[in-house]
Protein backbone atom coordinates (compact mmCIF):
# COMPACT_ATOMS: atom_id res chain seq x y z
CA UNK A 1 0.00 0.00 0.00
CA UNK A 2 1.05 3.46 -0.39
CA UNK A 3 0.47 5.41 3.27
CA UNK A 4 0.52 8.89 3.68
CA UNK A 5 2.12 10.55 7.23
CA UNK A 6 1.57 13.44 8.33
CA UNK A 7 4.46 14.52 10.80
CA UNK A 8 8.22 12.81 11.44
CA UNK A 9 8.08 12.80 15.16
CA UNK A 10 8.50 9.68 17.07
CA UNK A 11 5.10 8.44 16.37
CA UNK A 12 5.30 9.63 12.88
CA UNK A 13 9.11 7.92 12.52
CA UNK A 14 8.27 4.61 13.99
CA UNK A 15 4.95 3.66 12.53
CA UNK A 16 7.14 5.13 9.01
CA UNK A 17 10.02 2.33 10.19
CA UNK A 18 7.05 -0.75 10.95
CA UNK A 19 5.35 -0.07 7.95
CA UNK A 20 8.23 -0.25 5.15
CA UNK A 21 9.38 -3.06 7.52
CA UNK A 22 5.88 -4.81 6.37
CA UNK A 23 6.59 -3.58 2.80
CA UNK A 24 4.51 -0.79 2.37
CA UNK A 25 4.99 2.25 0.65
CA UNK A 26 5.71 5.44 3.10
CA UNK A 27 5.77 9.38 2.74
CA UNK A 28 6.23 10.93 5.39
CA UNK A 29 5.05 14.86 5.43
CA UNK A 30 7.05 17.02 7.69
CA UNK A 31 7.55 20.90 8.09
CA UNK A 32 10.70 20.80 10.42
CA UNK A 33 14.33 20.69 8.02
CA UNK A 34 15.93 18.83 10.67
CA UNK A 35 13.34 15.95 11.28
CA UNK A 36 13.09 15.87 7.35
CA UNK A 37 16.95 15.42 7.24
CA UNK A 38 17.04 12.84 9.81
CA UNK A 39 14.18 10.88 7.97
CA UNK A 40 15.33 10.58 4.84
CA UNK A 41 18.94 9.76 5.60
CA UNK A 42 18.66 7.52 9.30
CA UNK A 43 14.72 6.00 7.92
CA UNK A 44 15.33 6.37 4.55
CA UNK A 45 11.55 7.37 4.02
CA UNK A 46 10.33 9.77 1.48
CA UNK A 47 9.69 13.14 2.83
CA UNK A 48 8.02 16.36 1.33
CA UNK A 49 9.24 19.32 3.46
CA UNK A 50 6.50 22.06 4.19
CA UNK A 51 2.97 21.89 6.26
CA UNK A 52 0.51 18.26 5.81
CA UNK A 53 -2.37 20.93 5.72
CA UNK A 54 -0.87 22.70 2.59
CA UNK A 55 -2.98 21.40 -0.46
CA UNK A 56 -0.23 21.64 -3.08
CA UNK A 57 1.91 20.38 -1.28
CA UNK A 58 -0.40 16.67 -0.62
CA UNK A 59 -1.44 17.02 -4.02
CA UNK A 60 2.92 16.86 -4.84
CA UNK A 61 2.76 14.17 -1.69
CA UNK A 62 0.20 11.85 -3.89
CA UNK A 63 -2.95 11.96 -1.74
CA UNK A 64 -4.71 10.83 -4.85
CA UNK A 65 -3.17 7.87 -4.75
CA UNK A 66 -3.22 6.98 -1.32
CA UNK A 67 -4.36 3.73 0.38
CA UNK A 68 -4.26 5.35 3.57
CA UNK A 69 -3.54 8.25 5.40
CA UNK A 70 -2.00 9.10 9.06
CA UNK A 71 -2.40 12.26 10.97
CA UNK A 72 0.74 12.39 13.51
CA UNK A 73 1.16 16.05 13.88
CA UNK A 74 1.75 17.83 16.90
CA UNK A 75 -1.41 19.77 17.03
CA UNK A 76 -4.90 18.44 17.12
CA UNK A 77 -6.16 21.37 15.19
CA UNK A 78 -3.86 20.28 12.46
CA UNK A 79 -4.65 17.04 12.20
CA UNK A 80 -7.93 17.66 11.92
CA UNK A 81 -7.62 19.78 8.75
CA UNK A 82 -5.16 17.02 7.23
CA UNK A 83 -8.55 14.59 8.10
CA UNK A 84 -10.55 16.68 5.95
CA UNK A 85 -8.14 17.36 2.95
CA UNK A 86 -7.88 13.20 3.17
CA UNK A 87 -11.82 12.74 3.00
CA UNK A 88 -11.91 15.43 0.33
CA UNK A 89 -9.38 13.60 -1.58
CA UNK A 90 -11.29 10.14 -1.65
CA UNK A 91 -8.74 8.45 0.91
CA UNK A 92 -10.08 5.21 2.11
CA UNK A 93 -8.63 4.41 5.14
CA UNK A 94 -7.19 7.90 7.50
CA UNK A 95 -5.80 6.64 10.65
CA UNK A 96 -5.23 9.77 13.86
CA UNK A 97 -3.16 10.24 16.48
CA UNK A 98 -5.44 12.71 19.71
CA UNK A 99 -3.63 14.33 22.00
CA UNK A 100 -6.99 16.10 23.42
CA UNK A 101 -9.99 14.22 23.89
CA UNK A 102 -12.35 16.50 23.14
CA UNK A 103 -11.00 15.96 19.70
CA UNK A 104 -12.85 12.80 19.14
CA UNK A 105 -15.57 13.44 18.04
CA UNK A 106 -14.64 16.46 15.16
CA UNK A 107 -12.39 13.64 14.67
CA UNK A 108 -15.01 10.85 13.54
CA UNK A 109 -17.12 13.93 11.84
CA UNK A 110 -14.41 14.82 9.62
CA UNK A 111 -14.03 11.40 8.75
CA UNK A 112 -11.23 9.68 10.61
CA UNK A 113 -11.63 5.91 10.95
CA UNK A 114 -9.35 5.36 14.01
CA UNK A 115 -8.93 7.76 16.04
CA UNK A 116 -6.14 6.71 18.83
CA UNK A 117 -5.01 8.32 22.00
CA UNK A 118 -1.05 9.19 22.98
CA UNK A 119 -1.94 9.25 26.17
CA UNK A 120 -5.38 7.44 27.65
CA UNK A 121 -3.87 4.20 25.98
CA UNK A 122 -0.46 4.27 27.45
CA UNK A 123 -2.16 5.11 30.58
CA UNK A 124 -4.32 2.48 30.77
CA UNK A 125 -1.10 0.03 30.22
CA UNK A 126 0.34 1.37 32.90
CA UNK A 127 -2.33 1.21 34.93
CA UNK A 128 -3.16 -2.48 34.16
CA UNK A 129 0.50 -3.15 34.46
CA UNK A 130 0.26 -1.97 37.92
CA UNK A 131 -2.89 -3.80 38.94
CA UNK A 132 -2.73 -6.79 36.94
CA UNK A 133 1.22 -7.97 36.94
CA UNK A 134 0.22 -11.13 36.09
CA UNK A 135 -1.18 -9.87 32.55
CA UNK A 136 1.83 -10.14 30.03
CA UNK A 137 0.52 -7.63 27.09
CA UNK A 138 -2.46 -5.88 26.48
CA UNK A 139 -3.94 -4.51 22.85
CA UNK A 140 -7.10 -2.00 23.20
CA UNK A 141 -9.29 -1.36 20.55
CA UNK A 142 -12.51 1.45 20.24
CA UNK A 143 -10.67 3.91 21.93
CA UNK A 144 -10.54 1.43 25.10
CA UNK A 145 -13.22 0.31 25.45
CA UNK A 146 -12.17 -3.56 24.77
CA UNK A 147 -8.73 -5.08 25.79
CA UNK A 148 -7.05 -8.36 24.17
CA UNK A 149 -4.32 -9.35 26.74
CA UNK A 150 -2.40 -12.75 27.37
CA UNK A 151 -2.63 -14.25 30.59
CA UNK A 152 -0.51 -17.56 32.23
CA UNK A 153 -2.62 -19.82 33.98
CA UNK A 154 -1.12 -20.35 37.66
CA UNK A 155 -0.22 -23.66 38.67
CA UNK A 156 -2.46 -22.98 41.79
CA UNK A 157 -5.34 -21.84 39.91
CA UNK A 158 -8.25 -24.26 39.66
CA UNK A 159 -8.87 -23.28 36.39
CA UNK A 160 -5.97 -25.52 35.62
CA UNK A 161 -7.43 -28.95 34.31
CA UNK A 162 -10.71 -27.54 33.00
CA UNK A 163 -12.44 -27.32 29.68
CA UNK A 164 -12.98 -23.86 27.84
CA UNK A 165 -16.58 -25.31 27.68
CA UNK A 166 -16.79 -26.05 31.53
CA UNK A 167 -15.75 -22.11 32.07
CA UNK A 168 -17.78 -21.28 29.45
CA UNK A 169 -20.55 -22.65 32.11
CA UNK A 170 -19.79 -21.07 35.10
CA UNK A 171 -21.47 -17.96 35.98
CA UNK A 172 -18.88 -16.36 37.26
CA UNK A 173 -17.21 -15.87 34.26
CA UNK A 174 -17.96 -12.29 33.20
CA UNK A 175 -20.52 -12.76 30.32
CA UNK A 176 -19.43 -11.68 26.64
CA UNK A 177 -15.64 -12.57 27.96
CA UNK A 178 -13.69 -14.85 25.37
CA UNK A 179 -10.71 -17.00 25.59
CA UNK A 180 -9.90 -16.66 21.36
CA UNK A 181 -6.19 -18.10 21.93
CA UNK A 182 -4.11 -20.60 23.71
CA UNK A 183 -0.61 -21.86 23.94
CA UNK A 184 -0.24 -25.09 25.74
CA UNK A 185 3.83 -23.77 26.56
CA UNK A 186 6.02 -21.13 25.43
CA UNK A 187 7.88 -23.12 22.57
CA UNK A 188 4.22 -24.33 21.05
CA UNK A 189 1.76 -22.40 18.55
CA UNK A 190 -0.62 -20.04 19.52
CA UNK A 191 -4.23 -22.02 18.61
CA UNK A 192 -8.08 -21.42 18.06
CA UNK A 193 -9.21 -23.50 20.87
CA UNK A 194 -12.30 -24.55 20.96
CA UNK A 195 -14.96 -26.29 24.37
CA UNK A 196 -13.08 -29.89 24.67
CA UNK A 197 -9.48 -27.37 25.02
CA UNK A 198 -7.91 -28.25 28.60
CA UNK A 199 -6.66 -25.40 30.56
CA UNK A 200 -3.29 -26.80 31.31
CA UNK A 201 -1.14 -25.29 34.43
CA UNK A 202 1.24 -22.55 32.77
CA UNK A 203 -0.26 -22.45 29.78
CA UNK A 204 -1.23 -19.32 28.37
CA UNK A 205 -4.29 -17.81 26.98
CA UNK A 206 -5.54 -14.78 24.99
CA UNK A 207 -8.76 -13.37 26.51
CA UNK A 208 -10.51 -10.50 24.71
CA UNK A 209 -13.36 -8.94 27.30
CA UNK A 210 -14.60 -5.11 27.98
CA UNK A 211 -12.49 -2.81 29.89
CA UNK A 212 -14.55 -2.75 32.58
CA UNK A 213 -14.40 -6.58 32.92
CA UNK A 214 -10.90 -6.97 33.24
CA UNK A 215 -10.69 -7.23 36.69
CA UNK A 216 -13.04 -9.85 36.91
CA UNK A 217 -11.86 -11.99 34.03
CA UNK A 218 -7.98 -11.37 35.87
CA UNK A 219 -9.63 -12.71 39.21
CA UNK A 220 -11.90 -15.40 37.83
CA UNK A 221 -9.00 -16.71 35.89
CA UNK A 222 -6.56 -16.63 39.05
CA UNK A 223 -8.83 -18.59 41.41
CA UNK A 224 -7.95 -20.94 44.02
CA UNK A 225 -8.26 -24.53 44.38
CA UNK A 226 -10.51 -23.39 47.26
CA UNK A 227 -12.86 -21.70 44.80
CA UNK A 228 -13.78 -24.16 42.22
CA UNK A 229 -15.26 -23.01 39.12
CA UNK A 230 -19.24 -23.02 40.56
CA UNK A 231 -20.40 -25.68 37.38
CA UNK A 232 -17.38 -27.95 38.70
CA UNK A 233 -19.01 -27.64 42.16
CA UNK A 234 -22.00 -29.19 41.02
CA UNK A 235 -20.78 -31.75 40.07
């Protein structure tokens, strides 16, 4: 794909780096000579010197052509009117970086299709990472409002032994909560599991569940052999 970006600051550098990395296509936009210099010649990106809001100077850039746009500026304001010269341009996929989050919406209205935060997402890692220690990574998606994070199953935990079907069952697992992955040990695949997959002790899974439910997916998942899963009780 070819993918315009608008600004060669860190965020604008290293999603330039990942991108070519995956074989894509970059230009990188950038009205600073010295972040221009050090693009081309330490990234080795193409770069159009000037401002990403300057209509010429996209048109030189090849918005016309573009697969998809990024707004990485340093001002919201900016990034906003670099959104609407994409959408006026036909642009099918325009990616933003917020800074303010009262940006969002004038974001989604001018026609942005992702809209991410610099700072409510790193937060919220943090945050988890401070709560949570035994979550290993964490992806968020909607601005959020969903998390995708891997999670080792503790030898102790009587979660260990069980079916995904069994947990499935048991009403203390926070409804709409999904285990989508799991990797029996570190040197196996990652796999689809499926209701006959047994939870094995230090294995690890990939859970995706709301934000809000983290806490009780984290909790559920790290239970005691003294608190059973309640449908293994039963029986």
């Amino acid at each position: 794909m070819y993918i315009l970006i608008g600004g060669a600051g860190l965020v604008g550098l290293n999603l330039a780096k990942e991108l070519m990395d995956l074989g894509h296509t970059i230009a990188v936009i950038e009205i600073d000579p010295a972040a221009c210099r050090y693009a081309r010649e330490q990234v080795g990106v193409m770069v159009f010197e000037g401002t990403a809001v300057n209509i010429q100077l996209l048109q030189e850039a090849g918005i016309r052509k573009a697969d998809a746009l990024v707004a990485a500026l340093r001002d919201d304001a900016l990034n906003l009117a670099m959104i609407t010269l994409a959408k006026h341009y036909g642009v099918p996929h325009i990616v933003t970086r917020m800074r303010n989050r009262d940006f969002a919406e004038p974001y989604r209205l001018a026609g942005a299709h992702h809209v991410i935060s610099t700072i409510d997402l790193p937060v919220n890692t943090m945050v988890t990472a401070i709560e949570y220690p035994q979550v290993e990574s964490m992806m968020h998606f909607e601005q959020g409002q969903v998390e995708v994070f891997k999670l080792a199953i503790p030898a102790d935990s009587h979660v260990a032994g069980c079916s995904l079907g069994l947990i499935a069952k048991d009403s203390r697992f926070p409804v709409g909560s999904l285990i989508i992955g799991y990797q029996p040990h570190p040197s196996a695949d990652l796999v689809i599991p499926n209701g006959n997959t047994m939870l094995e002790a230090g294995s690890t899974i990939l859970v995706v569940t709301k934000s809000e439910l983290l806490h009780q997916v984290v909790d559920y998942l790290d239970l005691r052999s003294n608190h059973p899963p309640a449908s293994e009780v039963a029986h």
